[in-house]
Protein backbone atom coordinates (compact mmCIF):
# COMPACT_ATOMS: atom_id res chain seq x y z
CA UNK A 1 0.00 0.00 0.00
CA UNK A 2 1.15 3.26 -0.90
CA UNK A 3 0.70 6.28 1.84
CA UNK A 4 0.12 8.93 -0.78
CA UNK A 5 -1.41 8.52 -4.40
CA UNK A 6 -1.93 12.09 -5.52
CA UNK A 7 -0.73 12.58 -9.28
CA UNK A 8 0.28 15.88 -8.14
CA UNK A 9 2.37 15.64 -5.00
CA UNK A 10 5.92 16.25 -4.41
CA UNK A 11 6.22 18.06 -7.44
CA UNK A 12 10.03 17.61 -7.45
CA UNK A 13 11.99 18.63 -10.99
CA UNK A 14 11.82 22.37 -12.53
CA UNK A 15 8.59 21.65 -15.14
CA UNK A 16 11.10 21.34 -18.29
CA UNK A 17 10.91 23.07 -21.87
CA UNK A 18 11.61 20.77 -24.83
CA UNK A 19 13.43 23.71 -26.46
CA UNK A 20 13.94 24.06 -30.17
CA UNK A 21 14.10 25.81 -33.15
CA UNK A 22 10.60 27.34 -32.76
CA UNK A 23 8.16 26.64 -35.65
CA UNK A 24 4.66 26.67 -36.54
CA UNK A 25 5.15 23.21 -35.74
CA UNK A 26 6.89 22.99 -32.60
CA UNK A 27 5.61 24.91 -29.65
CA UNK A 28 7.36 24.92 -26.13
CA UNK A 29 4.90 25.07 -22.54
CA UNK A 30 5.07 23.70 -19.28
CA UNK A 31 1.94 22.70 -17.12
CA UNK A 32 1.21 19.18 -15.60
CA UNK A 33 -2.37 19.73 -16.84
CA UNK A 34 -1.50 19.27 -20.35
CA UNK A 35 -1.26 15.79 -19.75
CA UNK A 36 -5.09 15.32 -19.76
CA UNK A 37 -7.42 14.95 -22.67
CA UNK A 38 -5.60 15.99 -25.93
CA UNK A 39 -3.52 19.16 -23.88
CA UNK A 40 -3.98 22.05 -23.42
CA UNK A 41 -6.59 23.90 -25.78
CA UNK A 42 -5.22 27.03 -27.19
CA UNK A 43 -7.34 30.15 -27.30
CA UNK A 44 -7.96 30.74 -31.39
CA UNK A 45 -8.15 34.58 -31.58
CA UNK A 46 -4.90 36.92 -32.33
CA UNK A 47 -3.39 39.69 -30.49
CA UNK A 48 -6.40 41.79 -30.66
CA UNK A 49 -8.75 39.45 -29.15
CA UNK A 50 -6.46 38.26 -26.51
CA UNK A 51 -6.40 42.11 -25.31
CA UNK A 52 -9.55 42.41 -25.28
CA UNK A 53 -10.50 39.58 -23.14
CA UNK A 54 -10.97 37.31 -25.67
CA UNK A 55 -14.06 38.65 -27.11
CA UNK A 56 -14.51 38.37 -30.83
CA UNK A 57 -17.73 36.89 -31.77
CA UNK A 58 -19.91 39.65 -32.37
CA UNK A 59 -16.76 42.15 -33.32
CA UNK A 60 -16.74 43.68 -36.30
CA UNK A 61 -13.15 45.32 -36.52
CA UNK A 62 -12.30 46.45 -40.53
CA UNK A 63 -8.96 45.29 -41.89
CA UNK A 64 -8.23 43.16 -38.94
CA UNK A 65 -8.32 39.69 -39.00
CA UNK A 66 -10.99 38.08 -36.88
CA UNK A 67 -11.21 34.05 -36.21
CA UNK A 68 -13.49 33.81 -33.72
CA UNK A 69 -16.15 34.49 -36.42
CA UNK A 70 -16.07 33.39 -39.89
CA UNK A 71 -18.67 35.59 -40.92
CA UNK A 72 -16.23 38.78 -38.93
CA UNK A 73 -14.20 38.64 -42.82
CA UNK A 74 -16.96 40.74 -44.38
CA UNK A 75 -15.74 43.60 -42.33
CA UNK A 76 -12.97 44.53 -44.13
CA UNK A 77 -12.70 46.89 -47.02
CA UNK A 78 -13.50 45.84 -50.54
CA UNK A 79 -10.65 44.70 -52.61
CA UNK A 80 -8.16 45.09 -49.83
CA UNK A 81 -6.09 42.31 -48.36
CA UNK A 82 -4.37 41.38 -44.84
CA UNK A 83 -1.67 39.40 -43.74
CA UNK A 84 -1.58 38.90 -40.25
CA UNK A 85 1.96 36.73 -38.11
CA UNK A 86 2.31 37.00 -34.45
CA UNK A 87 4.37 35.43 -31.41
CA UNK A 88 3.67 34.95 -27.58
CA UNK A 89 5.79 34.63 -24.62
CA UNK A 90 4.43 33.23 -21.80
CA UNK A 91 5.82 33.46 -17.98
CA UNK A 92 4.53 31.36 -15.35
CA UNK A 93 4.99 30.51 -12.01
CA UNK A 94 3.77 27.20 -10.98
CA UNK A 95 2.86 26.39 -7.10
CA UNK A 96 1.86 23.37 -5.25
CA UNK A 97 1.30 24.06 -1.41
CA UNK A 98 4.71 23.41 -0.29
CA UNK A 99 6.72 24.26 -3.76
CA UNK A 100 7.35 26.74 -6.58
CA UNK A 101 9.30 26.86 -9.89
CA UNK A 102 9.18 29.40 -12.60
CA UNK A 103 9.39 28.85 -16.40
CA UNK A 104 9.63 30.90 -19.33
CA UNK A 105 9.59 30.45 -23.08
CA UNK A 106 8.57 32.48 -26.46
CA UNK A 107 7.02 30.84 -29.71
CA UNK A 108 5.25 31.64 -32.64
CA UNK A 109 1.68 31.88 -32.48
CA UNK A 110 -0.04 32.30 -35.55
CA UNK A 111 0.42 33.29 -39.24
CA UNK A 112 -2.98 34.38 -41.54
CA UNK A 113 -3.85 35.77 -44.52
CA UNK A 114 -7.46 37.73 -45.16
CA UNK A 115 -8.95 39.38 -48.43
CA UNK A 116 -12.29 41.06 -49.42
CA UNK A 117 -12.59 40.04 -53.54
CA UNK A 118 -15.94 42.75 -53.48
CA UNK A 119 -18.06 44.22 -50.98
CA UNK A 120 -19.61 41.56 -50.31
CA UNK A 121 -17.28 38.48 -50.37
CA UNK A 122 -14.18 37.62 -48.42
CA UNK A 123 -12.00 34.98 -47.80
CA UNK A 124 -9.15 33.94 -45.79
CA UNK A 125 -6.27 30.98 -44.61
CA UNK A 126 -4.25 30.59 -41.83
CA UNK A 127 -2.09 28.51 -39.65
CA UNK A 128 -2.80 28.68 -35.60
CA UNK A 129 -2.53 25.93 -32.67
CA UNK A 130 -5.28 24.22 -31.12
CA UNK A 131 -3.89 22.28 -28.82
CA UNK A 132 -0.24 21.65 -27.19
CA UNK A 133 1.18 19.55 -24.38
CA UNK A 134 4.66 19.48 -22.28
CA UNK A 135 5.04 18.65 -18.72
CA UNK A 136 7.83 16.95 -16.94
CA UNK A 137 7.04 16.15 -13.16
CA UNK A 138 8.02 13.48 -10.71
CA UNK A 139 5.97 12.18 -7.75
CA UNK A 140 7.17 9.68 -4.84
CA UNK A 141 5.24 6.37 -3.09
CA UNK A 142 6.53 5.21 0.46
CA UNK A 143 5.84 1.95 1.18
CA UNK A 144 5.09 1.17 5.01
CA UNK A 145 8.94 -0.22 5.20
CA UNK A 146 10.09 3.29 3.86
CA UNK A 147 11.44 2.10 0.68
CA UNK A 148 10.62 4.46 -1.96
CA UNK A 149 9.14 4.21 -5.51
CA UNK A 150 9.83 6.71 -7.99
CA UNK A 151 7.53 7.77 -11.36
CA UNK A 152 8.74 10.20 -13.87
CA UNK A 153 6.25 12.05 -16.15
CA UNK A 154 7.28 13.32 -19.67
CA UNK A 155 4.84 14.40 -22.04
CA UNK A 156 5.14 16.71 -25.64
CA UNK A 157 4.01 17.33 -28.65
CA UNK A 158 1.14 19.26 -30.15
CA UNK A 159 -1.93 19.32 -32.42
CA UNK A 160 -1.78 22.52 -35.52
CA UNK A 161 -4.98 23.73 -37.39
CA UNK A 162 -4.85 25.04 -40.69
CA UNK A 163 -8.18 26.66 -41.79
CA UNK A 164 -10.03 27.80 -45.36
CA UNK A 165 -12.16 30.17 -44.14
CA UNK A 166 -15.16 32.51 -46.78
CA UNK A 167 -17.48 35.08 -45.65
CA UNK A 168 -20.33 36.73 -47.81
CA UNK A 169 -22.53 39.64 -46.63
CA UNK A 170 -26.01 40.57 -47.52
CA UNK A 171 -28.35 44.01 -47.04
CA UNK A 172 -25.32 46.35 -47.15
CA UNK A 173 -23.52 44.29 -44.88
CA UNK A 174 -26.33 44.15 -42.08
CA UNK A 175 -25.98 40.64 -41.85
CA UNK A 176 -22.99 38.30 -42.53
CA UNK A 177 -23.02 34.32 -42.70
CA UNK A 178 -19.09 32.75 -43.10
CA UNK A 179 -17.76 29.21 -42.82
CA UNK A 180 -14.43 27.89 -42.27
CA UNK A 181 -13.38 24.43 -42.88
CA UNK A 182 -10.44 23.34 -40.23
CA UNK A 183 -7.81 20.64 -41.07
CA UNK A 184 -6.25 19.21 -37.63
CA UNK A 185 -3.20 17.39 -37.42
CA UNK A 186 -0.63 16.88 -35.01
CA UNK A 187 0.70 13.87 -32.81
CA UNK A 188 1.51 13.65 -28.65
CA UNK A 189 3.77 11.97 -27.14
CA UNK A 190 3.52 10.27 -23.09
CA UNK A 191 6.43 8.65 -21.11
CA UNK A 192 6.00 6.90 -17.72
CA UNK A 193 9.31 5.96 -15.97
CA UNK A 194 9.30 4.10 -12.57
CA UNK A 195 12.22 2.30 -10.42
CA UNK A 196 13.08 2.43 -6.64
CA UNK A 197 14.96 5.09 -4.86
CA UNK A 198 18.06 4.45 -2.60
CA UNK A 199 18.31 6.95 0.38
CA UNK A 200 20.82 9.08 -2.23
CA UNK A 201 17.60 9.49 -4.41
CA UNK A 202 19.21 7.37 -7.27
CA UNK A 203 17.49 4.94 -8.68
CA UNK A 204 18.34 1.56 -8.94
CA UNK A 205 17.14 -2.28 -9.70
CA UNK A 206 14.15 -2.95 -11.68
CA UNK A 207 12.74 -0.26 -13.59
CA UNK A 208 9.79 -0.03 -15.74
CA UNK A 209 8.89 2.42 -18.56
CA UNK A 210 5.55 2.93 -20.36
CA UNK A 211 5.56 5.17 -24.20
CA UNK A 212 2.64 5.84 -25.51
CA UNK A 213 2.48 8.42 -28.99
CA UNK A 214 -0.88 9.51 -30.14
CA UNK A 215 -1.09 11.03 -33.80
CA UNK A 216 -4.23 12.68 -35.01
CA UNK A 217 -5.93 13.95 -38.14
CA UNK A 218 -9.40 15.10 -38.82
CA UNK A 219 -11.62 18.16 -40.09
CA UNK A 220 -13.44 20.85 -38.36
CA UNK A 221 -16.59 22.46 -39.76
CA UNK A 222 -17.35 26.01 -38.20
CA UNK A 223 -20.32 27.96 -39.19
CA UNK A 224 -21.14 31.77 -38.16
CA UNK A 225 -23.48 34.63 -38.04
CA UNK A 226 -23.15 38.09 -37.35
CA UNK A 227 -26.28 40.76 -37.63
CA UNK A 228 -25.67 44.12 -37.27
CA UNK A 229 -28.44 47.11 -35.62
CA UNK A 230 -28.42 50.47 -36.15
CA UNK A 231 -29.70 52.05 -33.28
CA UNK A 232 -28.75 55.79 -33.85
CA UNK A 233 -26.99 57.83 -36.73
CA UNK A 234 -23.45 56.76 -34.75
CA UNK A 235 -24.07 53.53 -32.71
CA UNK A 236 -24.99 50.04 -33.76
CA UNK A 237 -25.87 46.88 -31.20
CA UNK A 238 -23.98 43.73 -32.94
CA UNK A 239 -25.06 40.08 -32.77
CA UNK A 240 -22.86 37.26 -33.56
CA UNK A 241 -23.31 33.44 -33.26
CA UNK A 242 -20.85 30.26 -34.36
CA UNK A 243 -21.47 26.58 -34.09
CA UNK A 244 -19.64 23.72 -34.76
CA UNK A 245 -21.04 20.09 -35.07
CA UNK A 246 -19.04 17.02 -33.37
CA UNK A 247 -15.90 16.27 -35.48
CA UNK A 248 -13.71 12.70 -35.11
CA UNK A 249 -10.37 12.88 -35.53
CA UNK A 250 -8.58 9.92 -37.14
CA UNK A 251 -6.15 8.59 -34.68
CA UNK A 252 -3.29 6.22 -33.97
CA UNK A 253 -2.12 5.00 -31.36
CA UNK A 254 1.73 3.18 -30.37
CA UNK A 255 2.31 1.55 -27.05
CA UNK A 256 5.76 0.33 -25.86
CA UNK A 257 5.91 -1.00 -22.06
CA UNK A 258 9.14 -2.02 -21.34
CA UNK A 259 10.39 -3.96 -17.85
CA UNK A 260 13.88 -4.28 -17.19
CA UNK A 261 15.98 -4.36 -20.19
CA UNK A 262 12.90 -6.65 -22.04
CA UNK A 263 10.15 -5.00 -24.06
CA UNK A 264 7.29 -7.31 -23.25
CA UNK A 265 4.88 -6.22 -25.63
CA UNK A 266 4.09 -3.82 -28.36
CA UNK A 267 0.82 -2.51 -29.34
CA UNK A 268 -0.81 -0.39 -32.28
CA UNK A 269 -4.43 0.93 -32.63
CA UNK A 270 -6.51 3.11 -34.20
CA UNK A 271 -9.83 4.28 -34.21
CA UNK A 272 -11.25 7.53 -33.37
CA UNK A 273 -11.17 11.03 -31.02
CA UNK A 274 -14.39 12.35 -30.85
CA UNK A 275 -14.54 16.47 -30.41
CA UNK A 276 -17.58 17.28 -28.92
CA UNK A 277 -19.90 20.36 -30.12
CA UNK A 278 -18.80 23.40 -29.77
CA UNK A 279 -21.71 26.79 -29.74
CA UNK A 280 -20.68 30.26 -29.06
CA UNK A 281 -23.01 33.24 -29.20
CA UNK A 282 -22.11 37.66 -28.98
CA UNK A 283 -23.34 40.45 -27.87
CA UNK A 284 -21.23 43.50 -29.29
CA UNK A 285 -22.14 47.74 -29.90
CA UNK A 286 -20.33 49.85 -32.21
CA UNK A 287 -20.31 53.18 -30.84
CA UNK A 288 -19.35 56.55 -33.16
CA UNK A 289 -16.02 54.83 -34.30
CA UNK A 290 -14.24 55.06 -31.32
CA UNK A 291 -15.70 52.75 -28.49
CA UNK A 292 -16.07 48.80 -29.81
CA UNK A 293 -17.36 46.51 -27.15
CA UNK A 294 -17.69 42.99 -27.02
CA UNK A 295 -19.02 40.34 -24.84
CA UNK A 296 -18.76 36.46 -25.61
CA UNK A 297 -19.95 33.10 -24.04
CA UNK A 298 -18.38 29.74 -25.28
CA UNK A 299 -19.83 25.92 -24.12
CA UNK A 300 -18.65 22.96 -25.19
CA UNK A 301 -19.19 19.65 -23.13
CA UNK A 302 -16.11 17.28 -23.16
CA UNK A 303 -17.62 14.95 -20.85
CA UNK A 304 -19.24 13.72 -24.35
CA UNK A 305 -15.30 13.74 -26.00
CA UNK A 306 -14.29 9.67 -26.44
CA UNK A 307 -10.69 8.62 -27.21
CA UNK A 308 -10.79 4.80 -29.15
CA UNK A 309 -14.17 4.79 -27.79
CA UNK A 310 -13.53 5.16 -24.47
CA UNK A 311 -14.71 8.48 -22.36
CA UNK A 312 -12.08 10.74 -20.90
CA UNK A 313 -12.50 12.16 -17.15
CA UNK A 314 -13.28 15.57 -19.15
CA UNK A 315 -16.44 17.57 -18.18
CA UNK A 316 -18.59 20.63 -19.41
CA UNK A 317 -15.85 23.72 -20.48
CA UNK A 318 -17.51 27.78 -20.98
CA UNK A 319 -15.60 30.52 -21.16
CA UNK A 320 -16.98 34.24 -20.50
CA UNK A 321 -14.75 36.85 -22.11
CA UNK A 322 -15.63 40.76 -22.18
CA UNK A 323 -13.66 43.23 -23.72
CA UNK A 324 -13.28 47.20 -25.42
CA UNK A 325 -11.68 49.13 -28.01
CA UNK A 326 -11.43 52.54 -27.59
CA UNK A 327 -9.94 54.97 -30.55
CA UNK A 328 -10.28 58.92 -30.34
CA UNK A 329 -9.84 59.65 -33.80
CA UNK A 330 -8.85 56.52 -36.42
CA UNK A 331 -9.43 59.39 -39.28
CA UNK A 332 -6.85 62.38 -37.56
CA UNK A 333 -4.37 63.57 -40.31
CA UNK A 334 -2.83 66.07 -37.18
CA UNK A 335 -2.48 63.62 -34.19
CA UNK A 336 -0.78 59.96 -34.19
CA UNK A 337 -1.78 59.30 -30.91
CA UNK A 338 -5.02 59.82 -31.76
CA UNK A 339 -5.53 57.09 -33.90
CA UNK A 340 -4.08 54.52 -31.53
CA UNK A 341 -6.19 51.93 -30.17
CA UNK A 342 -6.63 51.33 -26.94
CA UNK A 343 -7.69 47.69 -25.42
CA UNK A 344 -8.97 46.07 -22.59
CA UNK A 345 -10.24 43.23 -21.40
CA UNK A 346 -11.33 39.98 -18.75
CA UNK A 347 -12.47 36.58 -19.26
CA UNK A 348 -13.57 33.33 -16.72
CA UNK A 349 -13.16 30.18 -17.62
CA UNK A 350 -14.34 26.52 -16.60
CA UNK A 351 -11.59 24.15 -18.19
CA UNK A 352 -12.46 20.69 -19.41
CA UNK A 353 -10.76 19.38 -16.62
CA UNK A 354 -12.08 17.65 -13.03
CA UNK A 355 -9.24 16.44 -10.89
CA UNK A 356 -9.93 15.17 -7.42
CA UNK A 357 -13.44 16.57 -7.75
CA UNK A 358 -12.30 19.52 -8.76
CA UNK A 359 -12.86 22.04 -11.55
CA UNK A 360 -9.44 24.03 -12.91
CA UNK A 361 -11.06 27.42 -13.73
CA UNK A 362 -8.99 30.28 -15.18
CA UNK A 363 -9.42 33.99 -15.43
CA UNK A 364 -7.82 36.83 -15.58
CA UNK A 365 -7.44 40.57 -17.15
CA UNK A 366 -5.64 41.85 -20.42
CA UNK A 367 -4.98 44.90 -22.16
CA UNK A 368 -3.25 45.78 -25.53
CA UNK A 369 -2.41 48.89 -27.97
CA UNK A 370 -2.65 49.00 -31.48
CA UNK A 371 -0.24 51.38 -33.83
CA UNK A 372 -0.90 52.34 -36.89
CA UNK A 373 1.54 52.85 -39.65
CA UNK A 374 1.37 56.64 -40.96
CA UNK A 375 -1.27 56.98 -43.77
CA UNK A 376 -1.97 53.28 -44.00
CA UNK A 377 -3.76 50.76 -42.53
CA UNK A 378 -1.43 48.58 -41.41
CA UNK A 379 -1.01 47.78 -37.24
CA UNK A 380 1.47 46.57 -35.05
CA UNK A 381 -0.31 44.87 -32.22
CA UNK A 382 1.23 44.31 -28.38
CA UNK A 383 -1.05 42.39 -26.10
CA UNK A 384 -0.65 41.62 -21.96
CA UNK A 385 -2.86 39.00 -20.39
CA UNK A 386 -2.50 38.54 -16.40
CA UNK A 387 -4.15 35.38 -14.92
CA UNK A 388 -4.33 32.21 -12.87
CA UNK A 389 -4.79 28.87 -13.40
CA UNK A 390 -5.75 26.22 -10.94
CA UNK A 391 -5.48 25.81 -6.61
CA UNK A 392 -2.48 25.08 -3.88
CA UNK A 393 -6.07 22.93 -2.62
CA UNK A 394 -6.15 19.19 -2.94
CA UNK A 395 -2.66 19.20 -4.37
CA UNK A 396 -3.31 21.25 -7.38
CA UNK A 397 -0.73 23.09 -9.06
CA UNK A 398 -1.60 26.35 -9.80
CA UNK A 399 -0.53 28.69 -12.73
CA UNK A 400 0.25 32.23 -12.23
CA UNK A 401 0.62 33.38 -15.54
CA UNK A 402 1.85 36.37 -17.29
CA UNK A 403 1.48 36.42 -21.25
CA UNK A 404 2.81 39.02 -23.92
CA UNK A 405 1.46 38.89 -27.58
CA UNK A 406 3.23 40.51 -31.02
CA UNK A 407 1.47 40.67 -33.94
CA UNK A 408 1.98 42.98 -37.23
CA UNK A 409 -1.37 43.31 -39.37
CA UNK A 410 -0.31 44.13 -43.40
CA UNK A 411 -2.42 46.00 -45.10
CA UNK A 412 -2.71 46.50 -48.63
CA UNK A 413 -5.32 46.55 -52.32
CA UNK A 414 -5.65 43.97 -54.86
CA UNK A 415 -5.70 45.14 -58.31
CA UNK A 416 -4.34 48.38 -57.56
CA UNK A 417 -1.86 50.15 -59.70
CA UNK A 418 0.59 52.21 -58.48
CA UNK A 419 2.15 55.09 -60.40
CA UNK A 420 5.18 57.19 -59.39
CA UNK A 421 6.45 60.08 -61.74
């Protein structure tokens, strides 16, 4: 019998980063709870949603790139066109109730592409992460004769989404429907290493070592609506809705369990990862082209999420975000700082994960600038987000995080000729 079996005590090692050259691909993070499910999900917006809260559903915001609703593309100008790339650096302090390491690391984040073909009809591509896991954490058994058994946790790997996205607006752009058609791919790797420890803290004698790598491909099939109000000569209430049915995810599976220096058995499978429904719905006003606010709620229930037809311990996830834009003058010829944008933002979230009984919820604030290039249309975007992760209770970890977002919006015509004497 072991006197403690909690997956998250004596959190011993600094939570590693599998450093690398970083790619679109490759994507560093620490956090234990990336070990559950398929990792941790990745927020789909850019730098202007994240500093704003998250929001994004019901915002309209012209020659920016917007995600979060397919039918957002219809915003931006007619025959016009926007490339979008962006990093992230995240800094987080992780805490048990008796222990506390810190970890850094900067990636890439996204890279898009957006353009309006008429006034009506836009379309767009792009490259972002939906879901990434990398953990590294140790935990010890005692036995009731005090020897001492040893498991190591190693986990990385991520899963990309590369979307076609189309937009088309009717009633001079009063209403919007888009679609955008996801393609996921990605693989995750698990290691489990366990031996006894000598009173130096080696190990030693018979050890045992579990691999497991998980590959997955599979479309996503996102559908949106935004209405817009007029409600004076200057302000406008904005509605915006987005659904997406249950997608399955071809997988495969490799097991290698190991014992000594014999591999006693090898394994392959494949079958199926089932992504529950996801529905999101906005509540946005427009308000005489300086204020833009935005309010979103997210649900999607996990609990119904199977891996080779078996259910995870995932439950119900929602996420409330709320955020503003606030602009004194976008149109000033005299003043630069006047056409800066300002941003802020909050959001609450109810992860998809229930350990010991208990939720992992995460909130916390954000706020961002945007700057314009002189005469042109093109923004460089810097984003902070400030938040927390998880409890010290029932020996939780918990993430105190501190996030920083780049992002440079290109701006330019199709079809336009340029002359210069």
């Amino acid at each position: 019998m072991y006197t403690s079996k909690r997956l998250f005590s004596n959190l011993a090692v600094l939570l590693y980063a599998t450093l690398s050259i970083p790619t679109f691909a490759q994507y560093t993070m620490n956090s234990p709870y990336s070990r559950f499910g398929i990792g941790d999900m990745e927020f789909q917006g850019f730098t202007q949603n994240r500093s704003m809260g998250g929001s994004g559903i019901s915002l309209r915001m012209p020659n920016q790139i917007n995600i979060l609703n397919p039918a957002a593309a219809t915003a931006q100008d007619s025959l016009s066109f926007v490339w979008d790339v962006g990093m992230k650096g995240m800094f987080t302090k992780y805490r048990t109730s008796s222990q506390e390491v810190s970890q850094k690391n900067f990636n890439f984040d996204h890279l898009a592409f957006s353009a309006a073909v008429s006034n009506r009809l836009a379309f767009g591509a792009g490259l972002v992460p939906y879901s990434k896991t990398g953990y590294y954490y140790k935990e010890t058994f005692t036995f009731p004769d005090n020897e001492r058994l040893g498991i190591e946790y190693t986990g990385n790997g991520n899963i990309n989404r590369f979307y076609l996205g189309v937009g088309y607006a009717f009633f001079n752009k009063r209403l919007s429907i888009g679609y955008q058609l996801s393609f996921l791919f990605g693989s995750i790797t698990n290691y489990t290493y366990s031996a006894m420890i000598n009173s130096s803290g080696k190990y030693y004698g018979y050890y045992s070592q579990n691999y497991t790598d998980f590959s997955a491909t599979g479309l996503i099939h996102t559908f949106g609506i935004q209405g817009v109000w007029p409600v004076s000569s200057q302000n406008s209430i904005v509605v915006g809705f987005v659904y997406e049915p249950t997608s399955r995810l071809s997988s495969d599976k490799k097991i290698v369990i190991r014992r000594g220096n014999d591999t006693l058995s090898f394994t392959g499978d494949t079958g199926y990862f089932k992504i529950p429904d996801r529905i999101g719905i906005g509540l946005g006003m427009i308000m005489a082209d300086k204020l833009n606010v935005g309010i979103d709620y997210v649900m999607q229930d996990w609990s119904k999420a199977t891996i080779f037809n078996r259910s995870d311990s995932l439950r119900q996830y929602y996420r409330l975000s709320i955020g503003a834009e606030y602009v004194y003058d976008k149109y000033s010829y005299t003043s630069y700082w006047a056409k800066v944008r300002f941003r802020l933002g909050a959001h609450y979230e109810n992860t998809y994960l229930s350990l010991y009984q208990q939720g992992i919820k995460d909130y916390g604030v954000s706020f961002g600038m945007a700057f314009p290039m002189r005469r042109a249309n093109t923004f460089f975007h810097v984003g902070f987000e400030v938040g927390r992760r998880g409890t010290t209770s029932h020996n939780l970890i918990e993430d105190n995080y501190k996030r920083v977002f780049l992002s440079l919006s290109l701006y330019d015509f199709w079809f336009f000729k340029r002359k210069y004497d």
